[in-house]
N, C-alpha and C. Protein backbone atom coordinates (compact mmCIF):
# COMPACT_ATOMS: atom_id res chain seq x y z
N UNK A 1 -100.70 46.94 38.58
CA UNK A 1 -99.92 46.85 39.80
C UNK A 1 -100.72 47.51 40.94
N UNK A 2 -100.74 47.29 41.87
CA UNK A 2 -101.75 47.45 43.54
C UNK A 2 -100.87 48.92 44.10
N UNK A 3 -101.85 49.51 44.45
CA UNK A 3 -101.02 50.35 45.00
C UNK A 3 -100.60 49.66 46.53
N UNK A 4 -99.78 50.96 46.94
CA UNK A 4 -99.25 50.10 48.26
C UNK A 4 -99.73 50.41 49.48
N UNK A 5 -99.75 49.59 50.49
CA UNK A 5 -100.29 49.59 51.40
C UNK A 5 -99.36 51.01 53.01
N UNK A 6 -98.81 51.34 52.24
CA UNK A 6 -97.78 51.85 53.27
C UNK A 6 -96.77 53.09 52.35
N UNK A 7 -97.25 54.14 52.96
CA UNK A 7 -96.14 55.27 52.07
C UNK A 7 -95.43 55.60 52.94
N UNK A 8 -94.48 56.00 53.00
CA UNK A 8 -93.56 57.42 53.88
C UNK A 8 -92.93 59.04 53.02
N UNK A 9 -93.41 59.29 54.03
CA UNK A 9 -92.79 60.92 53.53
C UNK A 9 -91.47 61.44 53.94
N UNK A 10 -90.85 61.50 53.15
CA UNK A 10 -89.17 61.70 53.79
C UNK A 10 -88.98 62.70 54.18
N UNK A 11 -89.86 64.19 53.44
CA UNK A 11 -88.98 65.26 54.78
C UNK A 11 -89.70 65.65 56.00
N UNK A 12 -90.59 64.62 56.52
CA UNK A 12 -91.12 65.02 57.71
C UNK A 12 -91.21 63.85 58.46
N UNK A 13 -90.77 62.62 57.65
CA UNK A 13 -90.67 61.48 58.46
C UNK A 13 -91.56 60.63 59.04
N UNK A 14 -93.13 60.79 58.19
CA UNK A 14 -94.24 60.30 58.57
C UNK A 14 -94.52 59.08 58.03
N UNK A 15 -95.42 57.82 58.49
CA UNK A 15 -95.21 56.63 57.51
C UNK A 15 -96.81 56.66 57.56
N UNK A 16 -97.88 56.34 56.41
CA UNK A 16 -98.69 56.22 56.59
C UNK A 16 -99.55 54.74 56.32
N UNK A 17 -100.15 53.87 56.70
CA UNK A 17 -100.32 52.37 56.47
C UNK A 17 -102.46 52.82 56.25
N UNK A 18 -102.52 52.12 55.06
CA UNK A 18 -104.23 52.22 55.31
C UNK A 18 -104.48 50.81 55.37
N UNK A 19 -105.39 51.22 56.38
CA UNK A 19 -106.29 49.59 57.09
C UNK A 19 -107.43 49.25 56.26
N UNK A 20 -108.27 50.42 55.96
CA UNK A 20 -108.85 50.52 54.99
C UNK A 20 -109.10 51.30 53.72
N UNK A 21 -109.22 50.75 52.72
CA UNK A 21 -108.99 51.89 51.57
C UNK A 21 -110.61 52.68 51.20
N UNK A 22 -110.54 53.52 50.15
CA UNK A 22 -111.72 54.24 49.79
C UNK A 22 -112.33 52.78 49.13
N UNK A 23 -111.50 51.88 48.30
CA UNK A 23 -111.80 50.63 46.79
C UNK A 23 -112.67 49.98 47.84
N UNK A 24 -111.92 49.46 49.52
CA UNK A 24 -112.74 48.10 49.97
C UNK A 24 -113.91 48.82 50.86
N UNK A 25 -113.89 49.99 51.28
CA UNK A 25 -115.20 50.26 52.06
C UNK A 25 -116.46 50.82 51.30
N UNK A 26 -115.97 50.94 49.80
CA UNK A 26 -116.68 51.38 48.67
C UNK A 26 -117.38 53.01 48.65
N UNK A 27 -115.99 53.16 49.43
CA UNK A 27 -116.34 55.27 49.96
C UNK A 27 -116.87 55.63 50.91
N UNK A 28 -117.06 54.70 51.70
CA UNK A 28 -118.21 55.04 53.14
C UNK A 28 -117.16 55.65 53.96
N UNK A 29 -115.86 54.86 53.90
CA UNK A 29 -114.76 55.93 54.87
C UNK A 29 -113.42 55.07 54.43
N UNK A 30 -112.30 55.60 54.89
CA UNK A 30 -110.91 55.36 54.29
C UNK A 30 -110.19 55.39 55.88
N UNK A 31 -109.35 54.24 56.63
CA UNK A 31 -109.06 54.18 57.79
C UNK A 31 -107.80 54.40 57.46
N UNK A 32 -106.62 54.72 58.35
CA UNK A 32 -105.30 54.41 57.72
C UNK A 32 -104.67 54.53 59.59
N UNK A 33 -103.38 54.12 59.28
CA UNK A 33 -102.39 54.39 61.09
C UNK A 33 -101.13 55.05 60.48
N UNK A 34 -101.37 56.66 61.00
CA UNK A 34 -100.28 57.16 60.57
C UNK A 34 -99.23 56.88 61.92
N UNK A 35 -97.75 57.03 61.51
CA UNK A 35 -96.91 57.29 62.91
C UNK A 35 -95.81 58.30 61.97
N UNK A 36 -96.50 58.95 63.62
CA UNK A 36 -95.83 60.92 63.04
C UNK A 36 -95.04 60.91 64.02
N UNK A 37 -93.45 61.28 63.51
CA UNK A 37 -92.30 61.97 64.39
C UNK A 37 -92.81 62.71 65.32
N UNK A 38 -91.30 62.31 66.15
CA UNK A 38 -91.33 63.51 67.28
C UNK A 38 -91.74 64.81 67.13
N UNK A 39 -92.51 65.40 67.62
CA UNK A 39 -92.44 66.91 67.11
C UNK A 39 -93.52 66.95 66.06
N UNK A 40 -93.88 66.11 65.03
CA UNK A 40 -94.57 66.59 63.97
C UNK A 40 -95.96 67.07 64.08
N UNK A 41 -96.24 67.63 63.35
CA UNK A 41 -97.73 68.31 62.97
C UNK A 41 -98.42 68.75 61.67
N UNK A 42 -99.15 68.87 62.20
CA UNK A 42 -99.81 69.66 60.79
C UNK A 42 -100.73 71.19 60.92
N UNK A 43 -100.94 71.85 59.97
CA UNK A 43 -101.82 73.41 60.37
C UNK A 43 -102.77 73.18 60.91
N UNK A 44 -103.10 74.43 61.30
CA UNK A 44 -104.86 74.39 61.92
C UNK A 44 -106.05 74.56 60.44
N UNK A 45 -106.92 73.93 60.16
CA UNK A 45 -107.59 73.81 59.13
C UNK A 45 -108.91 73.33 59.88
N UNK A 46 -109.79 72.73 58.61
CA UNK A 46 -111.50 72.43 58.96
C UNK A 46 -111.43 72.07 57.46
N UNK A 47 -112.64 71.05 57.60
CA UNK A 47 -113.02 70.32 56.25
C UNK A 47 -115.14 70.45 56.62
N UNK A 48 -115.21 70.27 54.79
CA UNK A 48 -116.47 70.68 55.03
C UNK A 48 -117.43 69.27 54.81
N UNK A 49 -116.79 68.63 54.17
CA UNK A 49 -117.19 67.56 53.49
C UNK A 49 -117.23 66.02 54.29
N UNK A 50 -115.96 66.13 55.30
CA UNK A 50 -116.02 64.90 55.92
C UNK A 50 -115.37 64.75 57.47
N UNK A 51 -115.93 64.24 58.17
CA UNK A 51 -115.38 64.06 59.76
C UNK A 51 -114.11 63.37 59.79
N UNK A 52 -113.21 63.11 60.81
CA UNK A 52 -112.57 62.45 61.29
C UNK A 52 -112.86 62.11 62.52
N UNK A 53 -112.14 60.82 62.44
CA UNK A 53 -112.26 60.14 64.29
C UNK A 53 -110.98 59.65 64.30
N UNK A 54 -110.01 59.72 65.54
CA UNK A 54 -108.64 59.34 66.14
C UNK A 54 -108.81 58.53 67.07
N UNK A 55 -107.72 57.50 66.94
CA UNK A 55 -107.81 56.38 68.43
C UNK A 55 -106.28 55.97 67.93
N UNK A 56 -105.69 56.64 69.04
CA UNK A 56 -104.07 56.52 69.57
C UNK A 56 -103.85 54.96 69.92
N UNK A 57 -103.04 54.46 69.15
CA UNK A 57 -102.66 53.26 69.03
C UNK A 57 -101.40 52.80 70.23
N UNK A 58 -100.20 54.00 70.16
CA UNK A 58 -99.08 53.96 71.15
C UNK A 58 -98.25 55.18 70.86
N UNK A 59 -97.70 55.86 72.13
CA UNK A 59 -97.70 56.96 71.92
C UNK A 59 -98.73 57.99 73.08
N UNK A 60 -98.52 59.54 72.55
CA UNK A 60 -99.59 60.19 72.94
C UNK A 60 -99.56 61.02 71.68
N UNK A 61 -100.47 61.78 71.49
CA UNK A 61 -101.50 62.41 70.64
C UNK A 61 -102.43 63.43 71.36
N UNK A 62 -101.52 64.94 70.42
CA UNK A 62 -101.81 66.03 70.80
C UNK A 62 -103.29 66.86 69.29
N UNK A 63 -103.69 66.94 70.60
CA UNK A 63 -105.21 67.64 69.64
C UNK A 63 -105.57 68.95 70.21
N UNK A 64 -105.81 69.63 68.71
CA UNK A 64 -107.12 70.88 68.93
C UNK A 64 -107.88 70.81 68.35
N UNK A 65 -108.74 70.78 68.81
CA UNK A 65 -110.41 70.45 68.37
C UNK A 65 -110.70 71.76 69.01
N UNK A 66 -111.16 72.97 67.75
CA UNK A 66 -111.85 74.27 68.04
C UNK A 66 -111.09 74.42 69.03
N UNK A 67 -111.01 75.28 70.12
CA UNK A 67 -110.29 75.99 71.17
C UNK A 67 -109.40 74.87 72.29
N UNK A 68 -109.83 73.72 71.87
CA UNK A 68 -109.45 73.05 73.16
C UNK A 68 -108.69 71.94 72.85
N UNK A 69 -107.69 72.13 73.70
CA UNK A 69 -106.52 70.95 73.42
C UNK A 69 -106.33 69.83 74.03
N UNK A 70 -106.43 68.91 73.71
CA UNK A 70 -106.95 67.40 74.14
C UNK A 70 -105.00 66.89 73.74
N UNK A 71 -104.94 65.93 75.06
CA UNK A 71 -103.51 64.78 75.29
C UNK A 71 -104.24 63.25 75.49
N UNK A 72 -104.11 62.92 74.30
CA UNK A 72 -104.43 61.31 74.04
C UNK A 72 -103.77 60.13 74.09
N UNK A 73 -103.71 59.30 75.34
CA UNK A 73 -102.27 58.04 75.23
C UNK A 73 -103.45 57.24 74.68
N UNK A 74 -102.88 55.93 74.57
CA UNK A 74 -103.22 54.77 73.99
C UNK A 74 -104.70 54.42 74.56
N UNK A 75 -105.40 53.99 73.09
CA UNK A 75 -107.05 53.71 73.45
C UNK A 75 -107.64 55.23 73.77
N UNK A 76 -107.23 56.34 73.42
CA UNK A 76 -108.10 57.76 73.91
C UNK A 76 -108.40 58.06 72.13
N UNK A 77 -109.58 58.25 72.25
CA UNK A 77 -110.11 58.73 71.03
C UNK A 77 -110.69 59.96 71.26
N UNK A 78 -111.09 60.66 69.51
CA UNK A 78 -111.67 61.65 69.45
C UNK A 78 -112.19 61.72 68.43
N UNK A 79 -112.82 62.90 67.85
CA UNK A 79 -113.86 63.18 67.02
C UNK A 79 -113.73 64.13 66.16
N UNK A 80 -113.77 65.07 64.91
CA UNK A 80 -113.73 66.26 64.50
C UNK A 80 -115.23 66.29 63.79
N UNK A 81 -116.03 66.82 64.09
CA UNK A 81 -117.65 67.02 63.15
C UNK A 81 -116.63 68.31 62.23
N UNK A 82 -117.80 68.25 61.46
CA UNK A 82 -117.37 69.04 59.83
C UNK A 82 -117.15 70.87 60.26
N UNK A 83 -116.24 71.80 59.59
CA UNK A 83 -116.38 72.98 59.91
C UNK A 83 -115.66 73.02 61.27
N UNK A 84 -115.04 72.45 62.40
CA UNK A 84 -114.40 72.73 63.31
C UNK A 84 -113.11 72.48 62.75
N UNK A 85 -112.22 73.85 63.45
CA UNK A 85 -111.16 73.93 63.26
C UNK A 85 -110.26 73.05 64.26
N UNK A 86 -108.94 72.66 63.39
CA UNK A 86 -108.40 71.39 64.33
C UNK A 86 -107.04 71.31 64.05
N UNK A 87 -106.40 70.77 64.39
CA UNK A 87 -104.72 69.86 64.27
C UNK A 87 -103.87 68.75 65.11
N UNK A 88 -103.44 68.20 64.42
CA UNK A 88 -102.93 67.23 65.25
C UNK A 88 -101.02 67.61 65.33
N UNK A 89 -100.75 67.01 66.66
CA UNK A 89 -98.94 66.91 66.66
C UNK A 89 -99.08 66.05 67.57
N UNK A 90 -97.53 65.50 67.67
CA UNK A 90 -96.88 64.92 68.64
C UNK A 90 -96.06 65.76 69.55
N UNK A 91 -96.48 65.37 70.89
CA UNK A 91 -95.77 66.75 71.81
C UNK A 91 -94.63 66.04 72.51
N UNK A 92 -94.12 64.77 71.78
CA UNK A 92 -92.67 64.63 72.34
C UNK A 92 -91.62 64.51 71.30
N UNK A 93 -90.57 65.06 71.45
CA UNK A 93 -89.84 65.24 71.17
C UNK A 93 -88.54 64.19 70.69
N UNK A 94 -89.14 63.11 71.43
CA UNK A 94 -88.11 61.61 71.54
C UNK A 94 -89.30 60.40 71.04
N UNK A 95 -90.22 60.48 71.32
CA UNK A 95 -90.95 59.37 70.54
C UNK A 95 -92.02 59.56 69.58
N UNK A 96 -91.88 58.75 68.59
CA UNK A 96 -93.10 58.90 67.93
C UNK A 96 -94.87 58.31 68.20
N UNK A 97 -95.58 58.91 68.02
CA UNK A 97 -97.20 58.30 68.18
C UNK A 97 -97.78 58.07 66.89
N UNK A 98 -98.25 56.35 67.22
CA UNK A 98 -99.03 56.08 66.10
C UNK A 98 -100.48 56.07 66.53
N UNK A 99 -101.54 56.57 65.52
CA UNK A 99 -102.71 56.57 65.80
C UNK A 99 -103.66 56.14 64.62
N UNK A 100 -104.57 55.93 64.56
CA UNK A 100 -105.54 55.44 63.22
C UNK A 100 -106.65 56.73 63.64
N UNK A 101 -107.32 57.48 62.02
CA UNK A 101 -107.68 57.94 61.41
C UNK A 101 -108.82 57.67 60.53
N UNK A 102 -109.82 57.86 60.81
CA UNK A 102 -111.19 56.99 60.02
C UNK A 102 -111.65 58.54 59.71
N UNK A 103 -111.49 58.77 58.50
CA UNK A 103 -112.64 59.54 57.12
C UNK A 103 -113.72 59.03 56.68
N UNK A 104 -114.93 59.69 57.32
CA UNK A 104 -116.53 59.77 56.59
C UNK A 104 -116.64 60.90 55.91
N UNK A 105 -117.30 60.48 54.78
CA UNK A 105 -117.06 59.82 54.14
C UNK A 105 -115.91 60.05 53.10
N UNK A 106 -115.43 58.82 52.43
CA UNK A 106 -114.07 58.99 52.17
C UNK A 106 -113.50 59.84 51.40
N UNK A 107 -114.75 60.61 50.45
CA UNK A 107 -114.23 61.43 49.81
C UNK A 107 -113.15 61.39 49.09
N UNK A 108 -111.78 62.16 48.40
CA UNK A 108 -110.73 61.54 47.65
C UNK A 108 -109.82 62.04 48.76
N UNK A 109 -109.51 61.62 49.96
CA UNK A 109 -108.44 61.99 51.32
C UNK A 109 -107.65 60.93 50.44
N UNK A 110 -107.76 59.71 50.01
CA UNK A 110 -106.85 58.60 49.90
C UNK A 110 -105.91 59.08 48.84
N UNK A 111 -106.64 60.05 47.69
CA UNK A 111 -105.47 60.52 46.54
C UNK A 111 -105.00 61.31 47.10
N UNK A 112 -105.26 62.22 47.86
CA UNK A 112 -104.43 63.37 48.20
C UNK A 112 -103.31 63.02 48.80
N UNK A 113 -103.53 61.96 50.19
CA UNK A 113 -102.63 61.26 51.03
C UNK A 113 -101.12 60.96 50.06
N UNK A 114 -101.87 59.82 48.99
CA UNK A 114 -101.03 59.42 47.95
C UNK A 114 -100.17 60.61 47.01
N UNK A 115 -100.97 61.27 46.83
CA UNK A 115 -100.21 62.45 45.74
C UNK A 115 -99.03 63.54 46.77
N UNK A 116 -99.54 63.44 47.82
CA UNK A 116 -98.89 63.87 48.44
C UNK A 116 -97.51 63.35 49.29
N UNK A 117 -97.14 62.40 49.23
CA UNK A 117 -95.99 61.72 49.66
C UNK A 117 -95.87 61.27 48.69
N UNK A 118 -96.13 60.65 47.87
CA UNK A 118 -95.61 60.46 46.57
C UNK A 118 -94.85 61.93 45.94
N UNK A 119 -95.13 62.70 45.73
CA UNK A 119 -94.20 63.82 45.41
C UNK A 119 -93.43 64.16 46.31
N UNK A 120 -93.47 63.77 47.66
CA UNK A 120 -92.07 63.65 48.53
C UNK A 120 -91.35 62.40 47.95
N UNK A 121 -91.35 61.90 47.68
CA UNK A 121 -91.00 60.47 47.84
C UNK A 121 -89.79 60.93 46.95
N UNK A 122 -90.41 61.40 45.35
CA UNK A 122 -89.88 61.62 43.84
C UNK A 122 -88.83 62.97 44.20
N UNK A 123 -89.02 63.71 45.50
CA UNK A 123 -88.25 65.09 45.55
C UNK A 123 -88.64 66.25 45.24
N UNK A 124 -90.33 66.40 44.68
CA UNK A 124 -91.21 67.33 44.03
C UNK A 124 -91.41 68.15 45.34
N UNK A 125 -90.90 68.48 46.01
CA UNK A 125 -92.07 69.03 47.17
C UNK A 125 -90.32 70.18 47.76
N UNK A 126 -90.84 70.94 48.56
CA UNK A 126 -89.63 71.65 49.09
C UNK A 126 -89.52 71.55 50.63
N UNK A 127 -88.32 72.46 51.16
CA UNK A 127 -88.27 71.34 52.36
C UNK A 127 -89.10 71.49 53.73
N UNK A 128 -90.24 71.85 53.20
CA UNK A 128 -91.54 72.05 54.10
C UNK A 128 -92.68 71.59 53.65
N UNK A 129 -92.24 70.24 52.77
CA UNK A 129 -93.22 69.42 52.37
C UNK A 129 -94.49 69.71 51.03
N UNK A 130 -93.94 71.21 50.82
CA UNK A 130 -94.76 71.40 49.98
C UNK A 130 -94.38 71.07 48.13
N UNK A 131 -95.66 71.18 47.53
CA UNK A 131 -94.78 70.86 45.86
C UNK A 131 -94.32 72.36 45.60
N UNK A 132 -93.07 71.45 44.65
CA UNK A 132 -92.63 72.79 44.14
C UNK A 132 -93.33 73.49 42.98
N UNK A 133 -94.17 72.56 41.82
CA UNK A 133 -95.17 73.30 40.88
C UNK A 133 -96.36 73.51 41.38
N UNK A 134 -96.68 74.92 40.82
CA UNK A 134 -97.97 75.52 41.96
C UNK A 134 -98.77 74.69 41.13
N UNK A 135 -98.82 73.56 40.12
CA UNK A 135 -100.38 73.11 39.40
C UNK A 135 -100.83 71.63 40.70
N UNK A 136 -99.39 71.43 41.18
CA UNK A 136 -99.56 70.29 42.18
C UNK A 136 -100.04 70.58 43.01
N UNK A 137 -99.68 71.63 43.35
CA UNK A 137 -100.44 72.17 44.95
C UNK A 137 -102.27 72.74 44.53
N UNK A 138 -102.38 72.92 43.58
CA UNK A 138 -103.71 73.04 42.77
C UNK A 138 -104.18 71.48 43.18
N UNK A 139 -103.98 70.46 42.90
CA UNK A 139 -104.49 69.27 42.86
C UNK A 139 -104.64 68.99 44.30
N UNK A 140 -103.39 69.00 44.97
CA UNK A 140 -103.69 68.66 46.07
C UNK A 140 -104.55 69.19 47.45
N UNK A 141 -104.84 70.44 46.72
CA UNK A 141 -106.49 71.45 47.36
C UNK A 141 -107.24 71.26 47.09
N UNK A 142 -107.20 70.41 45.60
CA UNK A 142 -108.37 70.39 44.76
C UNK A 142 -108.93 68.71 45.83
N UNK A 143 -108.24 67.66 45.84
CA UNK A 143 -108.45 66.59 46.40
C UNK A 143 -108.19 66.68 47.69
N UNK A 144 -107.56 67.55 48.58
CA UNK A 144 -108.13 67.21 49.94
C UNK A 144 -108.74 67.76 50.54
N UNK A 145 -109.69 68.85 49.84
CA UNK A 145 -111.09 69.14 50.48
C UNK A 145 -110.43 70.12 51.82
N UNK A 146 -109.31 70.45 51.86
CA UNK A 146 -109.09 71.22 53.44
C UNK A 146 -108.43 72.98 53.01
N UNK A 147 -108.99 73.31 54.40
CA UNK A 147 -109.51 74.89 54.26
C UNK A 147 -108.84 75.90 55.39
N UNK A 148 -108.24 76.37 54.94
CA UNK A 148 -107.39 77.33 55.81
C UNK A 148 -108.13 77.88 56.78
N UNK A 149 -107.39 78.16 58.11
CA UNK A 149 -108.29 79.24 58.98
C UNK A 149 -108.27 80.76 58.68
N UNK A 150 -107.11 81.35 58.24
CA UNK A 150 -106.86 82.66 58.04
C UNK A 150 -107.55 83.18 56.87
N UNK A 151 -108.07 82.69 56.11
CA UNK A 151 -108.56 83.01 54.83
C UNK A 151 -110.39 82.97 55.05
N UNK A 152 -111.25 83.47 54.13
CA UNK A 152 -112.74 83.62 54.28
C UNK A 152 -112.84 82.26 53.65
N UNK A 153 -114.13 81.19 54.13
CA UNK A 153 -114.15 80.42 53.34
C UNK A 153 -114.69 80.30 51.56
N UNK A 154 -115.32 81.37 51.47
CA UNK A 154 -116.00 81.49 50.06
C UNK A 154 -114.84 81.81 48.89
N UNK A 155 -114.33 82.46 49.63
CA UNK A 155 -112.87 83.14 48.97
C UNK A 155 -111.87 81.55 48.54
N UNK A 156 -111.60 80.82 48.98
CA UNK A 156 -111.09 79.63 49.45
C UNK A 156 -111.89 78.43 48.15
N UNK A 157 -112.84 78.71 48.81
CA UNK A 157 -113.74 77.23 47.29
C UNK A 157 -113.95 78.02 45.92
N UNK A 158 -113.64 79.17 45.93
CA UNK A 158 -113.31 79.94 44.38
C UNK A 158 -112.21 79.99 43.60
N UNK A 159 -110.83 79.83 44.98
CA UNK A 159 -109.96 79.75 44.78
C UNK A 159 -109.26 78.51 44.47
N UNK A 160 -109.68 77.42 44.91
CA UNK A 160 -109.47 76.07 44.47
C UNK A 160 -109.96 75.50 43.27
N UNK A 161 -111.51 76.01 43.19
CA UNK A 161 -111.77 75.56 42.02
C UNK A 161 -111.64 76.70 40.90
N UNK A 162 -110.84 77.66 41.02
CA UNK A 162 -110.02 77.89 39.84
C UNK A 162 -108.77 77.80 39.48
N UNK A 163 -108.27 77.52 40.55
CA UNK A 163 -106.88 76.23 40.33
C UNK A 163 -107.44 75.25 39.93
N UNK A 164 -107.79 74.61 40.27
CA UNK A 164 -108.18 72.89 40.08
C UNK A 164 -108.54 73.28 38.53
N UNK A 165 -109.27 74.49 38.21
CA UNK A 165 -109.66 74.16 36.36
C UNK A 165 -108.54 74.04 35.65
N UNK A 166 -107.61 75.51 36.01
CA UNK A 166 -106.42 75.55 35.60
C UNK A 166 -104.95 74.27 35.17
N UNK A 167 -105.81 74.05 36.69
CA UNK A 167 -104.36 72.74 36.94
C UNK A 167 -104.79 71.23 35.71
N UNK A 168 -106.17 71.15 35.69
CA UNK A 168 -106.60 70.18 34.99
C UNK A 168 -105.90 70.60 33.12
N UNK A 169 -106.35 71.90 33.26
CA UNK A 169 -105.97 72.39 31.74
C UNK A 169 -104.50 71.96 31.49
N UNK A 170 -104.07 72.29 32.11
CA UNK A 170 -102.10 72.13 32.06
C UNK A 170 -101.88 70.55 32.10
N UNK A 171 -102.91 69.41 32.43
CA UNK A 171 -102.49 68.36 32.65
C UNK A 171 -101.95 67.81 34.03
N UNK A 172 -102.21 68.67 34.83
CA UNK A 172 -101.36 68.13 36.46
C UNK A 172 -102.25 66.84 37.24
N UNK A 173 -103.58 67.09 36.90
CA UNK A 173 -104.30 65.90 37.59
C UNK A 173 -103.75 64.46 37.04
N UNK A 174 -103.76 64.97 35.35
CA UNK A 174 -103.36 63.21 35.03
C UNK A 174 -102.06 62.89 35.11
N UNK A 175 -101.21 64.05 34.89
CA UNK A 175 -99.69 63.77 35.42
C UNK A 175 -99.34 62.96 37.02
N UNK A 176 -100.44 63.15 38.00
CA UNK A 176 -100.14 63.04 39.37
C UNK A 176 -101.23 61.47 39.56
N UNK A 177 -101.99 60.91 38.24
CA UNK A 177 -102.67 59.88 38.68
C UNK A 177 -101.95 58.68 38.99
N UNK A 178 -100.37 58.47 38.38
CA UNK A 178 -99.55 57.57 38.98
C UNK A 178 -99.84 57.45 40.42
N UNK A 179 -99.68 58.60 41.48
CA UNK A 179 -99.73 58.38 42.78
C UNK A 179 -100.87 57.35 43.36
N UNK A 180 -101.82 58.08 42.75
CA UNK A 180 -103.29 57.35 43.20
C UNK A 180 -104.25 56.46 42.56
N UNK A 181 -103.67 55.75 41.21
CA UNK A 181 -104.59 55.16 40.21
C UNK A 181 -103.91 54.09 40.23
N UNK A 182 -104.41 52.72 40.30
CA UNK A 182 -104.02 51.85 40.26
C UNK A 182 -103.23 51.19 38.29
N UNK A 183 -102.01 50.99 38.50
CA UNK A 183 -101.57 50.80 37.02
C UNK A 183 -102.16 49.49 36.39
N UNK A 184 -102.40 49.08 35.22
CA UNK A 184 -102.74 47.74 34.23
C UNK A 184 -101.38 47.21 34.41
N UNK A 185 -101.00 45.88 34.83
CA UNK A 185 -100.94 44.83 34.23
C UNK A 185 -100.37 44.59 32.32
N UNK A 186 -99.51 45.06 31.88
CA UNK A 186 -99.98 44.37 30.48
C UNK A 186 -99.65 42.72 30.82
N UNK A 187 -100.86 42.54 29.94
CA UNK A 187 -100.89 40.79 29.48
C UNK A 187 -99.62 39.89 29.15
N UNK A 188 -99.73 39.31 30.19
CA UNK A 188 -98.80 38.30 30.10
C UNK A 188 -97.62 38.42 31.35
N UNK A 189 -97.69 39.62 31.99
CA UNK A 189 -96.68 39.84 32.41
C UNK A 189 -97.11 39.71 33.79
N UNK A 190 -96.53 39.05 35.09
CA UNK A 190 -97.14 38.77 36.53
C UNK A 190 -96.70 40.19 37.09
N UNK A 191 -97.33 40.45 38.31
CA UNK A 191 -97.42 41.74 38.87
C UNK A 191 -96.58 41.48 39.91
């Protein structure tokens, strides 16, 4: 069975659609058009592994990129190079902004995306979006490569990848590959 082209996250009300996946660009980058509620956001973080680029579809689109806060309407793009700290929201309150999202390289953003509204989806998560078993939230550090500001970073990639061993030991990675692994088909049966 295909995974799907379109998730939503119910307690924050985000829908996410990928244009392109990690399977068809063969990992070079993973595109998707999220449209984030009024109001929504996400933390301030930095990734080490892969850039992003934004181009506001409709809507506006609120950015910090390192110290400086950028207001993006439709057709305004931007950039994040690796190691700058950043976040995105919507700074209205009454409409939502959709924007597309291109990851170089794609790295596993696409499982995390997936594992991560997918355990909203199922009710796994609490009502700040997070999972409620700490082996999930292990996985989902482990696969999205993103890095707190308040914390040292060395401290941070020690700390993940001794969750991530942990979490693997307990079984949470393959428990959570429903989200992101495409299922077989048995024979005979149409999809």
């Amino acid at each position: 069975m295909a995974l799907p082209r379109t998730i939503s996250n119910p307690y924050i009300g985000d829908k996410v659609t990928f244009l392109e996946t990690t399977e068809e660009t063969g990992g070079s980058h993973v595109t998707v058009l999220v449209e984030l509620a009024p109001g929504g956001k996400n933390g301030l973080h930095y990734h080490t592994t892969f850039t992003e680029h934004f181009e506001v579809v409709e809507g506006e689109l609120g950015l910090r990129i390192g110290k400086e806060f950028l207001f993006l309407s439709r057709g305004g793009r931007a950039d994040v190079p690796l190691h700058i700290q950043h976040l995105f929201f919507n700074p209205s309150s009454k409409h939502p902004v959709a924007f597309k999202v291109t990851i170089k390289p794609a790295r596993q953003f696409e499982a995390c995306l997936r594992v991560a509204y997918g355990l909203a989806v199922d009710g796994k998560v609490n009502k700040k979006g997070m999972p409620k078993k700490f082996s999930h939230l292990a996985v989902l550090l482990e696969l999205g490569e993103t890095y707190l500001t308040f914390l040292p970073h060395k401290l941070q990639v020690w700390l993940y990848s001794f969750l991530a061993k942990r979490a693997k030991r307990k079984g949470a990675f393959k428990e959570l590959e429903q989200y992101y692994k495409q299922q077989e088909t048995p024979e005979g049966v149409s999809a």
